[in-house]
C-alpha atoms as a PDB file:
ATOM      1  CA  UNK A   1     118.498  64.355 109.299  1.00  0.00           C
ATOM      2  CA  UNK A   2     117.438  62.211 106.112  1.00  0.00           C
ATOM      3  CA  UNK A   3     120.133  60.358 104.398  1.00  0.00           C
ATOM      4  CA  UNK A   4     119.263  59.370 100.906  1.00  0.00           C
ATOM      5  CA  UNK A   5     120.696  56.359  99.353  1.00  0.00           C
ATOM      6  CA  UNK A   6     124.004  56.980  97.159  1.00  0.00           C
ATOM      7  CA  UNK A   7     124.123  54.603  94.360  1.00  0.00           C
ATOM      8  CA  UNK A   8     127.463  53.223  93.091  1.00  0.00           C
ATOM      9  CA  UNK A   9     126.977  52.479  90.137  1.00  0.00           C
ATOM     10  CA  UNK A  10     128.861  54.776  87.808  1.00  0.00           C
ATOM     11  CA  UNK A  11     132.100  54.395  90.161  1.00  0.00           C
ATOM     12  CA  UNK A  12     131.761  50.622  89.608  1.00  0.00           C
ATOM     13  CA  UNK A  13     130.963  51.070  86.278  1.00  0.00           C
ATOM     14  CA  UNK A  14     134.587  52.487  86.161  1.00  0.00           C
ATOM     15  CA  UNK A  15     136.372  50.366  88.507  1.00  0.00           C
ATOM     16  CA  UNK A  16     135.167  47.227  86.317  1.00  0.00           C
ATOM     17  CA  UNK A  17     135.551  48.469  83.108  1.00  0.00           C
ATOM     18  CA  UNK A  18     139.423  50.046  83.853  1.00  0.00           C
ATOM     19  CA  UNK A  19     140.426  46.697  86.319  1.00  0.00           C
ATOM     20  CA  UNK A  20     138.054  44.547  86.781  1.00  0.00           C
ATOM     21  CA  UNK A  21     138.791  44.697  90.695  1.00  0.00           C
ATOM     22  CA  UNK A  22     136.344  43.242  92.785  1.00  0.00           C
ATOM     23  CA  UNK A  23     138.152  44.937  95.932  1.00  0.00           C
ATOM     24  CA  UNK A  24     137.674  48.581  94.362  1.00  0.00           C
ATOM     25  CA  UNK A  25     133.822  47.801  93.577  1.00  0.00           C
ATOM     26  CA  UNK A  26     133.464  46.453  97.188  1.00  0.00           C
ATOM     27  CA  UNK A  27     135.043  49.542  98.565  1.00  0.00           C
ATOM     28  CA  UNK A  28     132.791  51.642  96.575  1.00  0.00           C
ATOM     29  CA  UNK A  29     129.681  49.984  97.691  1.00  0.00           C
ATOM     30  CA  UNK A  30     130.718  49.783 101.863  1.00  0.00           C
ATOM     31  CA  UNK A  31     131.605  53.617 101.347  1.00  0.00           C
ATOM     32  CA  UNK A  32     128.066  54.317  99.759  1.00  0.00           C
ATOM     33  CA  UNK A  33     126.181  52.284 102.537  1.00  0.00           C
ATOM     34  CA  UNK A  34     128.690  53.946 104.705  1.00  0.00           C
ATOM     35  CA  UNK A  35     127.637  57.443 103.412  1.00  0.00           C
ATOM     36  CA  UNK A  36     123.847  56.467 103.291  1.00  0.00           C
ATOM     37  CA  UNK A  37     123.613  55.123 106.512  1.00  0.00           C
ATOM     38  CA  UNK A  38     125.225  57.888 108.295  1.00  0.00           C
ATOM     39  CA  UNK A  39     128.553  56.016 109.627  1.00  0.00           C
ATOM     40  CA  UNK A  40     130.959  58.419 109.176  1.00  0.00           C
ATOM     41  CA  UNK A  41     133.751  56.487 110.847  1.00  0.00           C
ATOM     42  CA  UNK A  42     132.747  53.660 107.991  1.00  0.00           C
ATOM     43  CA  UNK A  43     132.901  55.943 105.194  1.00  0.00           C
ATOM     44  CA  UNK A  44     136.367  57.184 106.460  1.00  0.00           C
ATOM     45  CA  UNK A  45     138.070  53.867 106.443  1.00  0.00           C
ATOM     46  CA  UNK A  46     136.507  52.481 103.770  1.00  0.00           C
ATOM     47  CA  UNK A  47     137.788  55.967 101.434  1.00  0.00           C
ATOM     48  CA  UNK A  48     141.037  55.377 102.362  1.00  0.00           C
ATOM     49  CA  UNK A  49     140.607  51.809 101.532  1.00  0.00           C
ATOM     50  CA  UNK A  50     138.791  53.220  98.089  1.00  0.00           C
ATOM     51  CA  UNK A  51     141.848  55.998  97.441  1.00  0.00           C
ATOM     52  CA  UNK A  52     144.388  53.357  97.884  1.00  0.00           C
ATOM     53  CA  UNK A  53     143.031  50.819  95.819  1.00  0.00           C
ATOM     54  CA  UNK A  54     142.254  53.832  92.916  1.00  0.00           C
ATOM     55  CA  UNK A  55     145.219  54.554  92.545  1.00  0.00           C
ATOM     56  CA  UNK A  56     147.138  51.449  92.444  1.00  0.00           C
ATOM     57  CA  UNK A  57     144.662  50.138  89.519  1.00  0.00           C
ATOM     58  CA  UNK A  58     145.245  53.762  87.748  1.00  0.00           C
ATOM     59  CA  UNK A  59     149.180  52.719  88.269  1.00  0.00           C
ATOM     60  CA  UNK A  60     148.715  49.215  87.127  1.00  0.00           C
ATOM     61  CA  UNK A  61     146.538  50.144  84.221  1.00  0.00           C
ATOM     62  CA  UNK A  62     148.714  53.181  83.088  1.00  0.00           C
ATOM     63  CA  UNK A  63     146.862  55.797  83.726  1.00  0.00           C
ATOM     64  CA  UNK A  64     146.879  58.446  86.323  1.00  0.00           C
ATOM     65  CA  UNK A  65     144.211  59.753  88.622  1.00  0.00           C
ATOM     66  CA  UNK A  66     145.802  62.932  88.333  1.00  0.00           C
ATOM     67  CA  UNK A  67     145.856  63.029  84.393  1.00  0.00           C
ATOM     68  CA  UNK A  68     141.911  63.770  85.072  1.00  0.00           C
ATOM     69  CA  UNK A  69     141.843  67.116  87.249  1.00  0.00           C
ATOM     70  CA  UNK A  70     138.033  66.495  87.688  1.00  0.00           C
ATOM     71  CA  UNK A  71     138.190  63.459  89.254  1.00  0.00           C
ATOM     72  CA  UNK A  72     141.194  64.145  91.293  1.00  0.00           C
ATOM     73  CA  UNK A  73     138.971  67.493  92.381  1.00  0.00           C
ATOM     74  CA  UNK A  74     136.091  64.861  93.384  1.00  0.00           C
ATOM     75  CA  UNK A  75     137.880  62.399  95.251  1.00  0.00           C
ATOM     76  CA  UNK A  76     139.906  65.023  96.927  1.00  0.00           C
ATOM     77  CA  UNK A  77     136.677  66.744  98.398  1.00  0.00           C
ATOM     78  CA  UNK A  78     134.892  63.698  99.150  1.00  0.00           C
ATOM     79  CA  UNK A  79     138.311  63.199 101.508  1.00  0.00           C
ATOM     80  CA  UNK A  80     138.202  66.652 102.651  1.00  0.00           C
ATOM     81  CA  UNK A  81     134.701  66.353 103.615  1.00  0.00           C
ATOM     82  CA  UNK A  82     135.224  63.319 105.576  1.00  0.00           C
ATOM     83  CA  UNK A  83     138.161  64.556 107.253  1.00  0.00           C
ATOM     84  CA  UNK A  84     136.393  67.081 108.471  1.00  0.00           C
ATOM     85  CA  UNK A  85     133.123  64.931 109.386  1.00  0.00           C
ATOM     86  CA  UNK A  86     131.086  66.943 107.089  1.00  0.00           C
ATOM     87  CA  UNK A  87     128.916  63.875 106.119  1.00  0.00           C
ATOM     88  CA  UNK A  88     126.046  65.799 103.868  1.00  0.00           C
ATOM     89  CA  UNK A  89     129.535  67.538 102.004  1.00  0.00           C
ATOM     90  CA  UNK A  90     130.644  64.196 101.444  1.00  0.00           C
ATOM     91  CA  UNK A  91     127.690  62.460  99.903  1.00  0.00           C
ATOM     92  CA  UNK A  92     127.389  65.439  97.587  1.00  0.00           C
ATOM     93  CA  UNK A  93     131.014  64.702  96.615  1.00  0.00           C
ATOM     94  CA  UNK A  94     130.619  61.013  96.319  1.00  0.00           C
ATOM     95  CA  UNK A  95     127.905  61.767  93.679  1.00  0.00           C
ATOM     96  CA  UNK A  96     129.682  64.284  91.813  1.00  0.00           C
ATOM     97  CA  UNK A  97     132.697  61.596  91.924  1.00  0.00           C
ATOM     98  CA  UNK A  98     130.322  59.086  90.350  1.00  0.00           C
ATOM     99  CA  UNK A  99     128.826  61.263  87.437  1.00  0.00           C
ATOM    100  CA  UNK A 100     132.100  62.007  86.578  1.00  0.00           C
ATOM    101  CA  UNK A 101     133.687  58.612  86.362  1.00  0.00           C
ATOM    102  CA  UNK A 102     130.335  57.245  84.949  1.00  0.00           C
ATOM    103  CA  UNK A 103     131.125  60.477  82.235  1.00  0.00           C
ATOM    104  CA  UNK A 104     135.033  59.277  81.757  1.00  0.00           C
ATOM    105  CA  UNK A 105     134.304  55.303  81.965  1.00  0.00           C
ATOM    106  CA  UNK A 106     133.674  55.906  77.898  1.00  0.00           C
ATOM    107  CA  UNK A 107     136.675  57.389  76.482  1.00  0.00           C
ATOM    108  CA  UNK A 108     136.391  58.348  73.356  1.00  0.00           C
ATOM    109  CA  UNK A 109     138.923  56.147  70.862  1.00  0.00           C
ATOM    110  CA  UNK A 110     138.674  57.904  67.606  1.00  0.00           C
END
């Protein structure tokens, strides 16, 4: 089976323009090699690590990963999919997760 790379950048894109966290944008990038390598084990721990980390900067920042159903949706089938070792389910997940925090990382402020 082919895995093609996953790039993070529209989930870093987010993580550094809503925190600034350099431990959210490394657990983005170790679960994309993670996911484009194949290591499922390594994409499990390192979306916990990711999910944890999420949510404390949308607590810290005031916001609430739940006040965007999308990306709640996303993040909760990329977990599904790795729960249930369905690696190909997962990568499609991860890049649906990242279009649509690349989409939200520019709120409108009018």
């Amino acid at each position: 089976m082919s895995v093609s790379p996953i790039s993070a950048a529209g989930l870093s894109e987010y993580v550094l323009a809503s925190s600034n966290s350099t431990q959210l944008k490394q657990a983005s990038q170790s679960l994309q090699n993670s996911l484009a390598s194949g290591d499922l084990t390594g994409a499990q721990s390192a979306f916990q690590t990711l999910q944890t980390l999420f949510q404390n900067a949308a607590t810290a920042s005031g916001s609430s990963l739940s006040s965007n159903s999308q990306l709640s949706t996303d993040l909760t089938a990329v977990g599904s999919a790795l729960t249930s070792g369905d690696l190909s389910t997962a990568q499609s997940a991860f890049a649906r997760l990242q279009s649509d925090l690349k989409t939200s990382s520019s709120p409108s402020l009018s």
